[in-house]
Protein backbone atom coordinates (compact mmCIF):
# COMPACT_ATOMS: atom_id res chain seq x y z
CA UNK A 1 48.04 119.17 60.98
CA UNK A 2 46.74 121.13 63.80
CA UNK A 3 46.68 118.05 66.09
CA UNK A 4 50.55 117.02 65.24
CA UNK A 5 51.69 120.78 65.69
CA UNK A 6 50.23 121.45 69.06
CA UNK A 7 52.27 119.24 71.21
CA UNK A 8 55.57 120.78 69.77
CA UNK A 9 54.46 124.21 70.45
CA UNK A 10 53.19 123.30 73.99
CA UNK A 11 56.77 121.71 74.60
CA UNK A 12 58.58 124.95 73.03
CA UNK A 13 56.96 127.32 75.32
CA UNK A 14 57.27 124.88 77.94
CA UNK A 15 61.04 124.89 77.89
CA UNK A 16 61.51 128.32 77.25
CA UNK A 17 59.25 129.46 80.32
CA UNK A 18 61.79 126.74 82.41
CA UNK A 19 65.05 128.84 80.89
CA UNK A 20 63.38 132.36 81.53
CA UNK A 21 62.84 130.85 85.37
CA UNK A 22 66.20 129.26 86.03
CA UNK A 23 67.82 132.35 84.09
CA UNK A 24 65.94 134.65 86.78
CA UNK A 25 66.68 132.74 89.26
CA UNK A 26 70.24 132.17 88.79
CA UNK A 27 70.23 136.02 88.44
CA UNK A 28 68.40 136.77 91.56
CA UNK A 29 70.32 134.04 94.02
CA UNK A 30 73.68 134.77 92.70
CA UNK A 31 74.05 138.45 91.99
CA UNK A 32 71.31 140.64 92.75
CA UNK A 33 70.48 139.63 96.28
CA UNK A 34 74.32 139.56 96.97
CA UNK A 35 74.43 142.96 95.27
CA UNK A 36 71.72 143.97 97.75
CA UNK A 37 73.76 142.85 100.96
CA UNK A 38 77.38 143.99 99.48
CA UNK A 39 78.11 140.41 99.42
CA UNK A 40 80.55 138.36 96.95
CA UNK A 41 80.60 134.77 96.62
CA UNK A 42 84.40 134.90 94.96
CA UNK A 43 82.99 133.57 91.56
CA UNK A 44 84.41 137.02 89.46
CA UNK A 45 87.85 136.30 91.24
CA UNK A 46 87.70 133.18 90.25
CA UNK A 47 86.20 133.83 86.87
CA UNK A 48 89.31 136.54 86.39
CA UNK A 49 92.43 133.32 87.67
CA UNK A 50 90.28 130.90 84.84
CA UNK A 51 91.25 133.49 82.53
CA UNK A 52 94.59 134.26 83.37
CA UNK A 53 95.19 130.37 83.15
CA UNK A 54 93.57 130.12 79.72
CA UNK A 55 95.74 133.68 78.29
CA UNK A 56 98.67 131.69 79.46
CA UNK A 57 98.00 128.83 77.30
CA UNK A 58 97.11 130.46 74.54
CA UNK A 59 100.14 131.92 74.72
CA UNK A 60 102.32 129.00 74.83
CA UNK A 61 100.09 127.87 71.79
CA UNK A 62 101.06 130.84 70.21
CA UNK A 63 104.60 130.90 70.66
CA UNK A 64 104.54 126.95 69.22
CA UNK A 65 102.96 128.04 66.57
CA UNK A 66 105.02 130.51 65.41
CA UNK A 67 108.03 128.34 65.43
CA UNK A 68 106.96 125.86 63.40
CA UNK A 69 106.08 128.43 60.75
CA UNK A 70 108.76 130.91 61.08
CA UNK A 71 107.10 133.91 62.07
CA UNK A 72 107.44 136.91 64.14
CA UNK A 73 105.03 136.29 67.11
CA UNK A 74 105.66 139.96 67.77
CA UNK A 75 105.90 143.01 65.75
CA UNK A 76 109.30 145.02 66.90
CA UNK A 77 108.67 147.43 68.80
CA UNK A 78 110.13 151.04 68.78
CA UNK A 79 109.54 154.70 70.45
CA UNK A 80 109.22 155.44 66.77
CA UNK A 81 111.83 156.54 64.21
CA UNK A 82 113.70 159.40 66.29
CA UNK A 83 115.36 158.43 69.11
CA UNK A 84 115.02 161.06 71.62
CA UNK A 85 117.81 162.04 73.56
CA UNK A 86 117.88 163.26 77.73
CA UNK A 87 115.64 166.43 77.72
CA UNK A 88 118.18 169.93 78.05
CA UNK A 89 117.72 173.20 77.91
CA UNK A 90 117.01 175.08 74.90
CA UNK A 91 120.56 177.28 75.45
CA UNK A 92 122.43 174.15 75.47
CA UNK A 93 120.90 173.02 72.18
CA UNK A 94 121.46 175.76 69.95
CA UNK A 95 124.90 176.26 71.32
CA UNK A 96 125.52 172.64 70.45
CA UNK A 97 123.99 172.68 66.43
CA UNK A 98 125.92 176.08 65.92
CA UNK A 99 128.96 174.39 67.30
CA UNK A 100 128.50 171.67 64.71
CA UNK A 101 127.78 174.58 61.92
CA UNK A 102 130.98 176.35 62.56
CA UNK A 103 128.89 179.61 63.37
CA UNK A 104 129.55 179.81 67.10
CA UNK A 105 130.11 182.99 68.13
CA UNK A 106 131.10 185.45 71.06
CA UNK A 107 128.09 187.88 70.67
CA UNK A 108 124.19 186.28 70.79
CA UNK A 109 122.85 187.06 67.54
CA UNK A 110 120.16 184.86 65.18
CA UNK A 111 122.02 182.27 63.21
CA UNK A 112 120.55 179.76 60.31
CA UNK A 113 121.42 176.49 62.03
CA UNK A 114 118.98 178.06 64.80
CA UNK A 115 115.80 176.96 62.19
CA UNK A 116 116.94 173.50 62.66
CA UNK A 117 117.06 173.01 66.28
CA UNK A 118 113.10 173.46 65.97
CA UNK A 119 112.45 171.84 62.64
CA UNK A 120 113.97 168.73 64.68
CA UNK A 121 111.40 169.10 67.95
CA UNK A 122 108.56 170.14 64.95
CA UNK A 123 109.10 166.29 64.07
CA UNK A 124 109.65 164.71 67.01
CA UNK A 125 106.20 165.98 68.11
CA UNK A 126 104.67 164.90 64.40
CA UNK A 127 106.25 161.26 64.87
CA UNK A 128 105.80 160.80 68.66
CA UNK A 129 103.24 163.13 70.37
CA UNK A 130 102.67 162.56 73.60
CA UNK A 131 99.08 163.94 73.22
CA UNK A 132 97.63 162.06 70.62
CA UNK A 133 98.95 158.64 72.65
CA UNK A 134 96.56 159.56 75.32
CA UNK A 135 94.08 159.17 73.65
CA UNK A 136 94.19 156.20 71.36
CA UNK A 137 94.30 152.33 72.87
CA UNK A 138 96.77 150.96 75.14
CA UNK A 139 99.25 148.71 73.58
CA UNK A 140 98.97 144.95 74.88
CA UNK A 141 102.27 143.12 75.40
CA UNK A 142 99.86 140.07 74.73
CA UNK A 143 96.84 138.93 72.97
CA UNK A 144 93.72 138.70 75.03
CA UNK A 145 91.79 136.70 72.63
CA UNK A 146 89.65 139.81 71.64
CA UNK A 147 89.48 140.75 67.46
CA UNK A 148 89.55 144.07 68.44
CA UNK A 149 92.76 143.68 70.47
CA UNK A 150 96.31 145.26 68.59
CA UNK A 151 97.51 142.33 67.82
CA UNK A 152 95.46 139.41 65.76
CA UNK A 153 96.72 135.74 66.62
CA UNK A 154 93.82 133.32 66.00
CA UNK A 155 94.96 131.81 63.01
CA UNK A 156 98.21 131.15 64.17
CA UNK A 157 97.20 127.56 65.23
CA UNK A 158 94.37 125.44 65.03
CA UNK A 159 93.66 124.78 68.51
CA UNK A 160 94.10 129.12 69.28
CA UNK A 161 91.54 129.50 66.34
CA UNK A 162 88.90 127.04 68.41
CA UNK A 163 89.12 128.69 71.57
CA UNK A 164 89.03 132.00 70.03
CA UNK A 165 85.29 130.87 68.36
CA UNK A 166 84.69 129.51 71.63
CA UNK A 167 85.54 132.15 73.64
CA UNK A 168 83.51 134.46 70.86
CA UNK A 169 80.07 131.96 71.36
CA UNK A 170 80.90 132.21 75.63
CA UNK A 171 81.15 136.67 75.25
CA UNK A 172 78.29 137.19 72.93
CA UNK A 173 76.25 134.16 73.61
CA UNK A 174 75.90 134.08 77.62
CA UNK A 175 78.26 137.08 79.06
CA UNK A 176 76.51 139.82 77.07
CA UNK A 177 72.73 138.71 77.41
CA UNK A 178 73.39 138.34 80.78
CA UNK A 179 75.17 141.77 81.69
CA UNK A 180 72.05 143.61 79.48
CA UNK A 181 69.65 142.21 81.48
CA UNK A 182 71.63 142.94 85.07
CA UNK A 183 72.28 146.64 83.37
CA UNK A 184 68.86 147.26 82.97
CA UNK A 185 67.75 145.77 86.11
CA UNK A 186 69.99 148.61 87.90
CA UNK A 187 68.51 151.11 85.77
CA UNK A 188 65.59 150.60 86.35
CA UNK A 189 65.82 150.25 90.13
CA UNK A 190 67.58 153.71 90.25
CA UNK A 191 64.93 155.03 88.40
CA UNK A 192 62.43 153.50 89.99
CA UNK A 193 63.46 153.49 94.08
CA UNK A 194 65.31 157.09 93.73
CA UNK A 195 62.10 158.46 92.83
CA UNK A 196 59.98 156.83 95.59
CA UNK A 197 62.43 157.57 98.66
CA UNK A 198 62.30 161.45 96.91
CA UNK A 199 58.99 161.58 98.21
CA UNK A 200 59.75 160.59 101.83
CA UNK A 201 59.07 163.65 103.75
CA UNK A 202 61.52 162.78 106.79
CA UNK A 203 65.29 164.10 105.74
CA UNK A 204 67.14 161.27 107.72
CA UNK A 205 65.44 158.20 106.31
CA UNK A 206 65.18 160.06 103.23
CA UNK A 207 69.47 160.27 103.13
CA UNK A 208 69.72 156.78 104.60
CA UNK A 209 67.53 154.71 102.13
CA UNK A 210 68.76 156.58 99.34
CA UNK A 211 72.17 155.94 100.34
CA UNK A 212 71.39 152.38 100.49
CA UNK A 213 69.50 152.33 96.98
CA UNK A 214 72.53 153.39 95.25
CA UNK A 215 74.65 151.06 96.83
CA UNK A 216 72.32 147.98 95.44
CA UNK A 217 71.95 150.00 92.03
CA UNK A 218 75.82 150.63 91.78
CA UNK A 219 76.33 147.02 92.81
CA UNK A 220 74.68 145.75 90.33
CA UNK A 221 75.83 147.29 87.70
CA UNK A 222 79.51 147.09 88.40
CA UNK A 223 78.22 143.11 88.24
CA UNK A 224 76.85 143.78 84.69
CA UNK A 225 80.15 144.12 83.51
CA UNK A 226 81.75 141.90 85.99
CA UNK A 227 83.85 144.36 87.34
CA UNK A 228 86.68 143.05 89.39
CA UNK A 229 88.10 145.81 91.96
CA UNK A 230 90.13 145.85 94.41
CA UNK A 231 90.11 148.91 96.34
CA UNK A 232 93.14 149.99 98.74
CA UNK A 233 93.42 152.06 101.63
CA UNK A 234 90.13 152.58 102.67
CA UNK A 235 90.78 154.68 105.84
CA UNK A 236 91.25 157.35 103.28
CA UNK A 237 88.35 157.30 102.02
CA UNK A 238 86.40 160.78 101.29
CA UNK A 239 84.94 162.01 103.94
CA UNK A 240 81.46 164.22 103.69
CA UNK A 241 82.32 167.96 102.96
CA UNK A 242 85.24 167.30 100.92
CA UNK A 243 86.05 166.99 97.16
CA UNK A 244 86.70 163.77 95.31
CA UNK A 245 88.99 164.24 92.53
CA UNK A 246 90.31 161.14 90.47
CA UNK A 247 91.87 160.31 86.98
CA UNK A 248 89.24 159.64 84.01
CA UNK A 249 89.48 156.92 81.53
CA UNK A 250 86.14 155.77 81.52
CA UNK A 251 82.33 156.75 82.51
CA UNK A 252 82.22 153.95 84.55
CA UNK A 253 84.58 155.37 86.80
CA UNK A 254 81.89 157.02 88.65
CA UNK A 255 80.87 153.36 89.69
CA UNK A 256 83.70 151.88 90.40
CA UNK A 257 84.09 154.24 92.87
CA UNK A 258 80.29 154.72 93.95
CA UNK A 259 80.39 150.78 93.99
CA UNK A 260 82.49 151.32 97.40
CA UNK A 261 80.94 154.71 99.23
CA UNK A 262 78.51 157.07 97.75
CA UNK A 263 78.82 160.84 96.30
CA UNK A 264 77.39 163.45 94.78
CA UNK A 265 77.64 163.94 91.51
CA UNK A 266 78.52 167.22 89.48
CA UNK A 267 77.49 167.68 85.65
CA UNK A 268 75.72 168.74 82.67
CA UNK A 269 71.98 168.45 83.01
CA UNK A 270 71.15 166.11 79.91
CA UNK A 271 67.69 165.07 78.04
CA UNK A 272 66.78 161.44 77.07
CA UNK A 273 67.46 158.36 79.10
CA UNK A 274 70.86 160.24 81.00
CA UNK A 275 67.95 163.00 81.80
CA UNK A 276 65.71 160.89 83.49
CA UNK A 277 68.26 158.99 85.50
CA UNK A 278 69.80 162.76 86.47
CA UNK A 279 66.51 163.93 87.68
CA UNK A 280 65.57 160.89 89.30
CA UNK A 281 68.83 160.26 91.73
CA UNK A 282 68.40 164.83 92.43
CA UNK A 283 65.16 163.57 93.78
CA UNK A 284 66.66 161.57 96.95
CA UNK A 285 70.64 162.79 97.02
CA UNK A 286 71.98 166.50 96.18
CA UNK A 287 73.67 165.78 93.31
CA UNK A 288 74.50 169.15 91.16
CA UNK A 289 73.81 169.08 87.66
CA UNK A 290 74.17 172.46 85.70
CA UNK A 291 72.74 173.97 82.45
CA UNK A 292 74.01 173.91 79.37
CA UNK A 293 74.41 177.86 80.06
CA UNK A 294 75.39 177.90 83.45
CA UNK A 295 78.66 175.43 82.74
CA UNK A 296 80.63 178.18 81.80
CA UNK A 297 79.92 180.32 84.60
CA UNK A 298 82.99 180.13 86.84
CA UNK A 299 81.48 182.26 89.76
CA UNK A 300 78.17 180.33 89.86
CA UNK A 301 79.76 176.49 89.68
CA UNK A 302 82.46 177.31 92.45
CA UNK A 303 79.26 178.68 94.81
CA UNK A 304 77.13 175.60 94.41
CA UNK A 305 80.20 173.63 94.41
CA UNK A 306 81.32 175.98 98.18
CA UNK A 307 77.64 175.67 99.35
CA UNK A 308 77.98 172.11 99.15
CA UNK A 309 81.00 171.14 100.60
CA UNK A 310 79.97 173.80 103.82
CA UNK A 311 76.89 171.23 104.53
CA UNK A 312 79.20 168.69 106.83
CA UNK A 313 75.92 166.57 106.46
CA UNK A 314 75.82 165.92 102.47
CA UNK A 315 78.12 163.51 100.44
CA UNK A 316 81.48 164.09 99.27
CA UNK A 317 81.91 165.81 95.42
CA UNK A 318 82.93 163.80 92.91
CA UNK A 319 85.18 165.37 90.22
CA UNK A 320 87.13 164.13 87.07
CA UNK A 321 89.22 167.21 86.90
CA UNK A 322 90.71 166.56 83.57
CA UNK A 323 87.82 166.80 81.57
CA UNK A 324 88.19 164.15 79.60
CA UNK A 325 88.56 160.38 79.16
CA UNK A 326 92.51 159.42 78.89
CA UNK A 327 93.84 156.04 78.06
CA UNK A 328 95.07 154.90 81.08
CA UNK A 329 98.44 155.26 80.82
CA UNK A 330 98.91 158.70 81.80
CA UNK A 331 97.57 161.87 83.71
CA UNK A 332 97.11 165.26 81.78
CA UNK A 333 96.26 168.34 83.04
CA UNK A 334 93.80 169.21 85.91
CA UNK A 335 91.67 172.16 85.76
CA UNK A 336 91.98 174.25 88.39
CA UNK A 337 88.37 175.20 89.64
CA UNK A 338 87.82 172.61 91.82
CA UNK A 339 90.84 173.32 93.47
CA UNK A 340 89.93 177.06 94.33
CA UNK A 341 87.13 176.07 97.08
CA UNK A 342 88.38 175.92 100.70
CA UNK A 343 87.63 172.69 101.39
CA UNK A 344 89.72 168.97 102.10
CA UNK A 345 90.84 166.99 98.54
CA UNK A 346 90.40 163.40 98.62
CA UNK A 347 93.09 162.11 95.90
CA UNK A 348 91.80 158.60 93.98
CA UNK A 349 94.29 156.94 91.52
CA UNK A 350 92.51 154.59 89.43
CA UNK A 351 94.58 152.62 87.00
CA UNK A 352 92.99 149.81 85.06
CA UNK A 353 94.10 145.90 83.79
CA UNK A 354 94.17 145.99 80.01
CA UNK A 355 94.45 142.44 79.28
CA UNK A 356 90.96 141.79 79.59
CA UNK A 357 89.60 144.46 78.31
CA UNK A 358 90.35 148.31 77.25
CA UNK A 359 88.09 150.02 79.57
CA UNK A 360 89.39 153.71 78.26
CA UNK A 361 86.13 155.50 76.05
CA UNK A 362 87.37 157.20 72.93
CA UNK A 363 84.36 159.54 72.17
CA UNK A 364 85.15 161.04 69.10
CA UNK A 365 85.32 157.00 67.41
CA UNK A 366 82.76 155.33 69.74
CA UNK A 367 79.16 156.46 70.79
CA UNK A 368 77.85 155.77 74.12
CA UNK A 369 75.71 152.58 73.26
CA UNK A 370 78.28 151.17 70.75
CA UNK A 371 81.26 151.94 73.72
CA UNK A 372 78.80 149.83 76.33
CA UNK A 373 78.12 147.02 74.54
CA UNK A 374 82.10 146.98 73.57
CA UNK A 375 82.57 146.87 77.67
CA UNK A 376 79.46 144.33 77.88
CA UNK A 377 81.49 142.30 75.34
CA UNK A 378 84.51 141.98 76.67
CA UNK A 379 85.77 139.76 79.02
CA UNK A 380 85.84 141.76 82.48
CA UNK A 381 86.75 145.04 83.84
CA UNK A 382 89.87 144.70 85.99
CA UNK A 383 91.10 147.62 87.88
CA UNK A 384 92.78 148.99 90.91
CA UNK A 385 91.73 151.81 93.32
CA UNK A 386 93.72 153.49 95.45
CA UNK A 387 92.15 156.32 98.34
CA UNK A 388 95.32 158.24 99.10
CA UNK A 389 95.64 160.45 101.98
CA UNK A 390 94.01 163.47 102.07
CA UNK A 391 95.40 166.93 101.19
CA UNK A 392 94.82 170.53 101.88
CA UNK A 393 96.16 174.06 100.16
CA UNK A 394 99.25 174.88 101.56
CA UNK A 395 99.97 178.72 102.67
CA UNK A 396 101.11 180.43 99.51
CA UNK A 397 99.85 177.37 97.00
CA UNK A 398 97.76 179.06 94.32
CA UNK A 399 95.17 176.69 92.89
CA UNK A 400 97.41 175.50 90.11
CA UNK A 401 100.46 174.60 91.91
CA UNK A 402 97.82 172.46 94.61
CA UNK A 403 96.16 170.86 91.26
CA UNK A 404 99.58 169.63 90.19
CA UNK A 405 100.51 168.46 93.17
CA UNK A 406 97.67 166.42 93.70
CA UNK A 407 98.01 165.09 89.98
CA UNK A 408 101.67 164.24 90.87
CA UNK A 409 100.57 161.86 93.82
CA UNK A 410 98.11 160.07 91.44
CA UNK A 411 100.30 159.69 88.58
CA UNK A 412 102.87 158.13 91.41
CA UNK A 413 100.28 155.65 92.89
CA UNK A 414 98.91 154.49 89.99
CA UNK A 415 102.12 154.04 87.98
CA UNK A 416 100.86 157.06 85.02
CA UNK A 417 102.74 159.51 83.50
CA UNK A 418 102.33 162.88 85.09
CA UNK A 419 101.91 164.96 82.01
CA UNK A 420 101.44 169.21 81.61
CA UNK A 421 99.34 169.24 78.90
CA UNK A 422 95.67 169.81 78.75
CA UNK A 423 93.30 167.11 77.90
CA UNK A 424 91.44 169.52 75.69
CA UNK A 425 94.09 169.53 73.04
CA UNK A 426 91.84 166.50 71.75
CA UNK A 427 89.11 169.15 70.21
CA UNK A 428 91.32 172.19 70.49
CA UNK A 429 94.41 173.67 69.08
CA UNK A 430 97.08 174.69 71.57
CA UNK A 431 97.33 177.39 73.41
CA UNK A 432 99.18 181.03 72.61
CA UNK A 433 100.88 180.73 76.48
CA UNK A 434 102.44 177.47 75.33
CA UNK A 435 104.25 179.06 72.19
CA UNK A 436 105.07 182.48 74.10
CA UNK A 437 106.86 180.60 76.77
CA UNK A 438 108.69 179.02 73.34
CA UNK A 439 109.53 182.60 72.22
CA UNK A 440 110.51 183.64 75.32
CA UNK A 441 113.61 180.99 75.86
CA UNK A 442 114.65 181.80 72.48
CA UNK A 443 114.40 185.16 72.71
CA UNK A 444 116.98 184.89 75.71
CA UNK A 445 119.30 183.12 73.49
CA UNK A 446 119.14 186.11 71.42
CA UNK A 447 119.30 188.69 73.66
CA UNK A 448 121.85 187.30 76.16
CA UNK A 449 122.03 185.53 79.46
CA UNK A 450 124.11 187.05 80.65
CA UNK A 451 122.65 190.49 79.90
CA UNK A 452 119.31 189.74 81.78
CA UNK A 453 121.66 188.47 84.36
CA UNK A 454 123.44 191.99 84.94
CA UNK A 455 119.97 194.23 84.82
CA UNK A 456 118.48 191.67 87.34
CA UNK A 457 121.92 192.25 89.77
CA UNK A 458 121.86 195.89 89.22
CA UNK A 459 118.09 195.96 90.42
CA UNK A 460 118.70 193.79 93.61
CA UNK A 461 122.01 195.94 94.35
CA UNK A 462 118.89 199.25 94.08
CA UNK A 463 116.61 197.06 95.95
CA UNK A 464 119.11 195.94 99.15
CA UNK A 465 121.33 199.33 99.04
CA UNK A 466 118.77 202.09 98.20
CA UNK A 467 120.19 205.09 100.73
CA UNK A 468 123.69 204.19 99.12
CA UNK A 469 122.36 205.11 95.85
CA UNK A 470 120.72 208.47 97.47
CA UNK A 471 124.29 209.32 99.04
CA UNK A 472 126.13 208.74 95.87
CA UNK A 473 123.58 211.14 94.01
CA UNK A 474 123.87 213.61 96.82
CA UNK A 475 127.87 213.66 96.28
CA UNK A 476 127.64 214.07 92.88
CA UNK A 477 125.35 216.85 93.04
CA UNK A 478 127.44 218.56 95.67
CA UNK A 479 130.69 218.34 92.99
């Protein structure tokens, strides 16, 4: 028994040490020494046309398909049940629904059609809210072959429902083991080189090797989830002693962009795996990492963040001035602190190609590791960059106006909708200022127009003509 079963476990381990040596191999010729050198052999573009081809099909399949049964291959799709009109003021509104109550009258007063005017935007924001959108996933206007896509196709037709198994056995089978093991061959080379070029005692080299360690580690990671990128306009790319500021959909936005051009990093000092990866790269590059205590000290981020950006000799900030992870279809609100330090703003729009894969992290459904191996998973990461010209505070631009304009010019470049509401409204309720500014145009419905109108004339009249006023009390006084 002994003698029959040895020659089958000699030839087992035999062939498996021959896969674990041409799977090394093929991982060492093909991406990590190109990842090394910056170079691309075109196999991801190509990789990302075989797919496009193969959607295509599928999608003629499809359409067959649902012919020859009589289906919808598409559910109908609406801006929901209300159909909003042109956005107007709020004075035109109510003068319109008391004009259809019969109650219009001469003197602004409250009337009882006014409770419908905002029972009607009450539900509007209830059936369509522009918030909650943002952060759920981006429709498809096709399937990509993914289960986990909108729309579910692959038993529509029998040859649809054999590539989808195949394409399942091809994504779980070969893509993911091999994007694991590139993933934690980055790691561990970040971990690992960033904390041997720390020790270099020589400043220059020191900056120059590590710049060139996370290049390779970057590299090879955007590889482990075969990240196809195109980046545009590179001559405006940030420039050391400036600020970085980009839309978020993702955590791996920080390397798609550190994948072209390193920076330093700003955050929340973490424990675990993130901790040791945090204190390892702070070894070799300034990166700035706060505690959990120090986060919400205005004064002390915006002087690390000014000390920084003073050093012409250290890396350009990067910052994700929303806060949050939105889906890709939209910008919300930047916060304003990064926009207070006297210093050059390097704009980044990134916008991202859905159909082969939803690259936008919803963290209060997915965890980290379950959110990776979704991205590991799926067929590629496809996505646009854009390095728009820089832009400094203008004379008489408060922080806020200077945030929104440089969210304006990202929501333009990358096709988003520029939106004025705060990404925090995902964990928060809204704010009072929203529903005071509410109060306040209805409370010049009530009051009058035209009333406000007359006090603000009579002030300008004091204002422009103030020793007329004196000469007209001296007159008076003197009859």
């Amino acid at each position: 028994m002994t003698w029959s079963t040895f020659p089958v476990d000699n030839l087992l381990c035999r062939c498996l040490g021959i896969s674990i040596t041409v799977w090394w191999t093929f991982l060492f010729v093909f991406i990590i020494i190109p990842a090394v050198f910056g170079v691309s052999f075109g196999m991801r573009r190509f990789y990302m046309r075989t797919l496009l081809k193969i959607f295509e099909w599928a999608m003629l399949r499809m359409e067959m398909g649902a012919k020859e049964k009589n289906q919808e291959l598409y559910k109908p799709y609406s801006n929901g049940i209300i159909a909003k009109e042109p956005p107007s003021s709020l004075q035109q509104e109510m003068q319109e629904l008391r004009g259809s109550a019969g109650c219009l009258r001469s003197e602004p007063e409250f009337e009882m059609a006014d409770i419908f005017y905002f029972c009607r935007r009450g539900v509007e924001s209830i059936v369509d809210d522009e918030v909650t959108k943002c952060f759920s996933a981006q429709e498809l206007e096709s399937w990509n072959l993914l289960t986990r896509s909108n729309y579910n196709f692959r038993h529509i037709s029998l040859r649809v429902t054999v590539l989808w198994g195949f394409g399942v056995l091809v994504r779980y089978g070969v893509l993911l083991p091999l994007r694991v093991t590139l993933a934690v061959t980055g790691i561990s080379l970040l971990l690992v080189l960033t904390t041997l070029v720390g020790f270099l005692p020589n400043r220059e080299l020191r900056s120059f090797l590590s710049e060139k360690v996370h290049l390779m580690c970057y590299r090879i990671c955007v590889r482990a989830l075969t990240a196809i990128i195109t980046y545009h306009n590179r001559e405006n790319k940030p420039q050391n002693g400036g600020i970085c500021v980009a839309n978020h959909t993702t955590p791996i936005d920080v390397i798609i962009l550190a994948n072209d051009g390193c920076y330093s990093l700003v955050g929340q000092a973490h424990g675990g795996l993130m901790g040791m990866i945090q204190r390892a790269m702070v070894k070799s590059s300034p990166h700035i990492w706060f505690e959990r205590s120090e986060v919400k000290d205005r004064h002390l981020v915006a002087k690390r963040l000014g000390d920084h950006v003073a050093d012409k000799t250290k890396q350009p900030i990067l910052i994700f001035p929303e806060g949050t992870c939105i889906n890709n279809t939209s910008v919300m609100m930047f916060k304003k602190g990064s926009f207070e330090i006297a210093c050059t703003v390097y704009p980044v729009a990134i916008k991202y190609d859905p159909r082969f894969g939803d690259a936008f992290w919803n963290s209060s459904k997915f965890g980290m590791v379950n959110y990776l191996l979704r991205m590991m998973s799926s067929w590629a990461i496809v996505c646009s960059v854009w390095y728009l010209p820089p832009m400094n505070r203008e004379e008489g631009e408060d922080a806020v106006q200077f945030a929104n304009r440089v969210k304006a010019a990202i929501a333009a470049q990358g096709g988003l909708v520029d939106l004025i509401w705060d990404g925090g409204l995902k964990r928060t309720k809204v704010k009072d200022a929203f529903k005071e500014e509410q109060q306040k145009l209805y409370s010049q419905v009530l009051v009058g127009e035209q009333d406000q109108e007359d006090q603000s004339g009579d002030r300008q009249l004091e204002e422009e003509n103030p020793e007329g006023d004196r000469n007209n009390q001296d007159s008076s006084k003197g009859q």
